[in-house]
Protein backbone atom coordinates (compact mmCIF):
# COMPACT_ATOMS: atom_id res chain seq x y z
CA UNK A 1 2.97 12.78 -24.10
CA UNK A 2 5.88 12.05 -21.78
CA UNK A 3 5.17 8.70 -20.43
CA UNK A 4 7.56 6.25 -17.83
CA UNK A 5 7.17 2.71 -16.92
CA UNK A 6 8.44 1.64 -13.39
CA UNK A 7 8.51 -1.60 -11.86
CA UNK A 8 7.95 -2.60 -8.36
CA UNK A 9 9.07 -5.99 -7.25
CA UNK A 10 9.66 -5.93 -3.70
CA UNK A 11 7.98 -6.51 -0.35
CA UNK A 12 7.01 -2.89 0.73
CA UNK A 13 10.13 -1.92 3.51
CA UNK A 14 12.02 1.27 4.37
CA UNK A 15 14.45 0.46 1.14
CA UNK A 16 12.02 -0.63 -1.22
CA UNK A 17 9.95 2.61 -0.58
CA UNK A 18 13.40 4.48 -0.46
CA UNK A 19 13.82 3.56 -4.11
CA UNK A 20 10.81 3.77 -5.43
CA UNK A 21 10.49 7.59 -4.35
CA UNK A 22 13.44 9.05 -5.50
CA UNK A 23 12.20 6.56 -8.97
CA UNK A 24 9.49 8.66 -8.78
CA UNK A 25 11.00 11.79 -7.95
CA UNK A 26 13.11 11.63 -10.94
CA UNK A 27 10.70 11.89 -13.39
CA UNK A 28 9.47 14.93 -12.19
CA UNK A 29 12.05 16.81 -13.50
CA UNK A 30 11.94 14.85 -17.04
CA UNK A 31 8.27 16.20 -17.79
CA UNK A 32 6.24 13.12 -16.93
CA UNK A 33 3.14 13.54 -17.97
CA UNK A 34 2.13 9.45 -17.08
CA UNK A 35 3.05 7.07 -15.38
CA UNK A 36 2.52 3.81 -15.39
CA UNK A 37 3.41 1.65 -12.16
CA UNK A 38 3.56 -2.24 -12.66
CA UNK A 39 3.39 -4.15 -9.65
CA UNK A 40 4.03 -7.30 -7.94
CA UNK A 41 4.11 -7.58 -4.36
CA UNK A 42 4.07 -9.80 -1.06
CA UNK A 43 2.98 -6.67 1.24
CA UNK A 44 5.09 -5.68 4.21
CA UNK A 45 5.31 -2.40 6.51
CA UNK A 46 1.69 -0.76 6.40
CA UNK A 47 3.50 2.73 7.90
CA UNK A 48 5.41 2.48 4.33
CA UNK A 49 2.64 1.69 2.34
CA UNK A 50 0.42 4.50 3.25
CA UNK A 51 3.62 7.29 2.66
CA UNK A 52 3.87 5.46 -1.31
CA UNK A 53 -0.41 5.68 -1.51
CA UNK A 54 0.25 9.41 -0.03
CA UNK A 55 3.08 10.51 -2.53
CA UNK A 56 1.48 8.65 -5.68
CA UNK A 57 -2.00 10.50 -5.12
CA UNK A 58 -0.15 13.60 -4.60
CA UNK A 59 1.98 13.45 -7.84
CA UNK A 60 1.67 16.06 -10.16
CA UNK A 61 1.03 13.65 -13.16
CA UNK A 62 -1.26 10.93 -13.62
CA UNK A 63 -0.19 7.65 -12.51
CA UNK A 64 -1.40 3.98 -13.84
CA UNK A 65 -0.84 1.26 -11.59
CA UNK A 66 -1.04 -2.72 -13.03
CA UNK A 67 -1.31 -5.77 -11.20
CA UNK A 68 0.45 -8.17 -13.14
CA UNK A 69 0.67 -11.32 -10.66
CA UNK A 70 0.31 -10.86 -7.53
CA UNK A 71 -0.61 -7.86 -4.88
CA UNK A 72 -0.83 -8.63 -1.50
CA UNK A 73 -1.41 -6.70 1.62
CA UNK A 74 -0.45 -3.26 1.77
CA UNK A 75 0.59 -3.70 -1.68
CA UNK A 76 -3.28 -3.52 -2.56
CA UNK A 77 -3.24 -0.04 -0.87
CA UNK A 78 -0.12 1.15 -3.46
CA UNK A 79 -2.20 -0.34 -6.04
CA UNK A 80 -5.06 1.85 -5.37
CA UNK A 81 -3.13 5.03 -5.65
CA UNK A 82 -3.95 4.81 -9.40
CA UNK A 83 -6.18 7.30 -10.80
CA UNK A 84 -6.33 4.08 -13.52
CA UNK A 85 -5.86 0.42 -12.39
CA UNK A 86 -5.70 -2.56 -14.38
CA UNK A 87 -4.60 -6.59 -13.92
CA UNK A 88 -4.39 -9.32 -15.96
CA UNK A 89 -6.83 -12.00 -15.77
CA UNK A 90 -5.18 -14.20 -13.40
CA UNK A 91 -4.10 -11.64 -11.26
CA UNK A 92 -4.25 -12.37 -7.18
CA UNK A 93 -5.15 -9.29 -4.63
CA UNK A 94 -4.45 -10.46 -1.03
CA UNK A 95 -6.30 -8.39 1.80
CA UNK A 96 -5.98 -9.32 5.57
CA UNK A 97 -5.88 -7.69 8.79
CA UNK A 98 -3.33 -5.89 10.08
CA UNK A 99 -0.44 -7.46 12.51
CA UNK A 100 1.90 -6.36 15.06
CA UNK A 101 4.95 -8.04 15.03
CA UNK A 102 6.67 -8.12 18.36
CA UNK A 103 10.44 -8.88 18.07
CA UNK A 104 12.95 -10.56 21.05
CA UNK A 105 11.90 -10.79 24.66
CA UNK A 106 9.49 -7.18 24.59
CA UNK A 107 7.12 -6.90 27.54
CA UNK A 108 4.70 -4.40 27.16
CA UNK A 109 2.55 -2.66 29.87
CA UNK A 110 -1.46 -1.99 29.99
CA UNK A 111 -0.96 1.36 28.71
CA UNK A 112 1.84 0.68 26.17
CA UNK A 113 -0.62 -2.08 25.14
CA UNK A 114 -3.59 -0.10 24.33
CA UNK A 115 -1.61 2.40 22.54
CA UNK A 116 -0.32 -0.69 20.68
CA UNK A 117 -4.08 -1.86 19.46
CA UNK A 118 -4.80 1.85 18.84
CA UNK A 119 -2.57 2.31 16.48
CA UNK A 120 -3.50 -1.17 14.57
CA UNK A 121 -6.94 -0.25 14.83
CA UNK A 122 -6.11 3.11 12.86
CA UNK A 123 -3.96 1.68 10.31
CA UNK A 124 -6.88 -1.08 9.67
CA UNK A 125 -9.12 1.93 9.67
CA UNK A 126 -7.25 3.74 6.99
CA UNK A 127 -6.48 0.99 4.79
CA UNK A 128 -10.11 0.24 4.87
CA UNK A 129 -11.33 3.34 4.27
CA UNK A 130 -8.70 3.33 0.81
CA UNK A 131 -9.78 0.45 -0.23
CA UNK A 132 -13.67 1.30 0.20
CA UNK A 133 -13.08 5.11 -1.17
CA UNK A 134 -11.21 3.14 -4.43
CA UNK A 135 -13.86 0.18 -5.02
CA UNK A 136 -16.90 2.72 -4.05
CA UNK A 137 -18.08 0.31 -1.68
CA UNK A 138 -18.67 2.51 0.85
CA UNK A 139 -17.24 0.26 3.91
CA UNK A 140 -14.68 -2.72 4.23
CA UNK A 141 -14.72 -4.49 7.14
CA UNK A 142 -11.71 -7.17 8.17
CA UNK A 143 -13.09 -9.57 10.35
CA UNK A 144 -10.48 -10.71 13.55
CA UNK A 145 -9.74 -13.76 14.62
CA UNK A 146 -11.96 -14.67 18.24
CA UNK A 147 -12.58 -17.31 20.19
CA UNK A 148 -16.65 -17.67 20.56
């Protein structure tokens, strides 16, 4: 059997990703049979996440993934993609809501707003409904941050 190991150390951004797909891409065309992902990561973009979830579940080979320290955020998502997961004892799995960051002096409209908190309340939707569909838990819910 054809096996590769690949690391991912990196917060989950446009180059991170980058790399890790044409990583991924290369074995294709060296007969991978398995591979085995190890990861460590502080989380980042969530758009970026779900594309690496996406293109991992849709690889034509089975893929491991391993926690070995620390998975955080949308990293947990990645981590899911495996049709085999594993950590080591002391492993740490961070899961939050989801943010928008707002950069600089942006002013946003009611409209642009609400589009704004639609599409967080989608991405919080989908990685829920990963996280849920890998544990078999049937729902996750990510409780928000309110005054009372």
């Amino acid at each position: 059997m054809v096996e590769f190991y690949l690391r991912f150390l990196a917060p989950v951004n446009p180059q991170s990703t980058d790399a890790l797909f044409k990583a991924i891409d290369s074995f294709y065309s060296k007969n991978c049979e398995r591979l085995h992902l190890l990861i460590s990561s502080p989380g980042g973009s969530v758009f970026h996440g779900l594309s690496v979830y996406n293109f991992i579940k849709g690889a034509p080979y089975e893929v491991c993934t391993y926690n070995f320290g620390s998975v955080d955020s949308i990293g947990v998502v990645i981590f899911c993609a495996g049709s085999k997961r594993y950590c080591v004892p002391h492993a740490r799995f961070l899961i939050h809501g989801v943010r928008l960051n707002i950069n600089g002096n942006s002013s946003f409209d009611e409209k642009q707003l609400e589009e704004q908190l639609k599409g967080l309340r989608i991405d919080q939707q989908n990685i829920a409904r990963v996280i849920a569909d890998t544990t078999q838990k049937g729902q996750i819910c990510f409780m928000t941050n309110s005054s009372i």
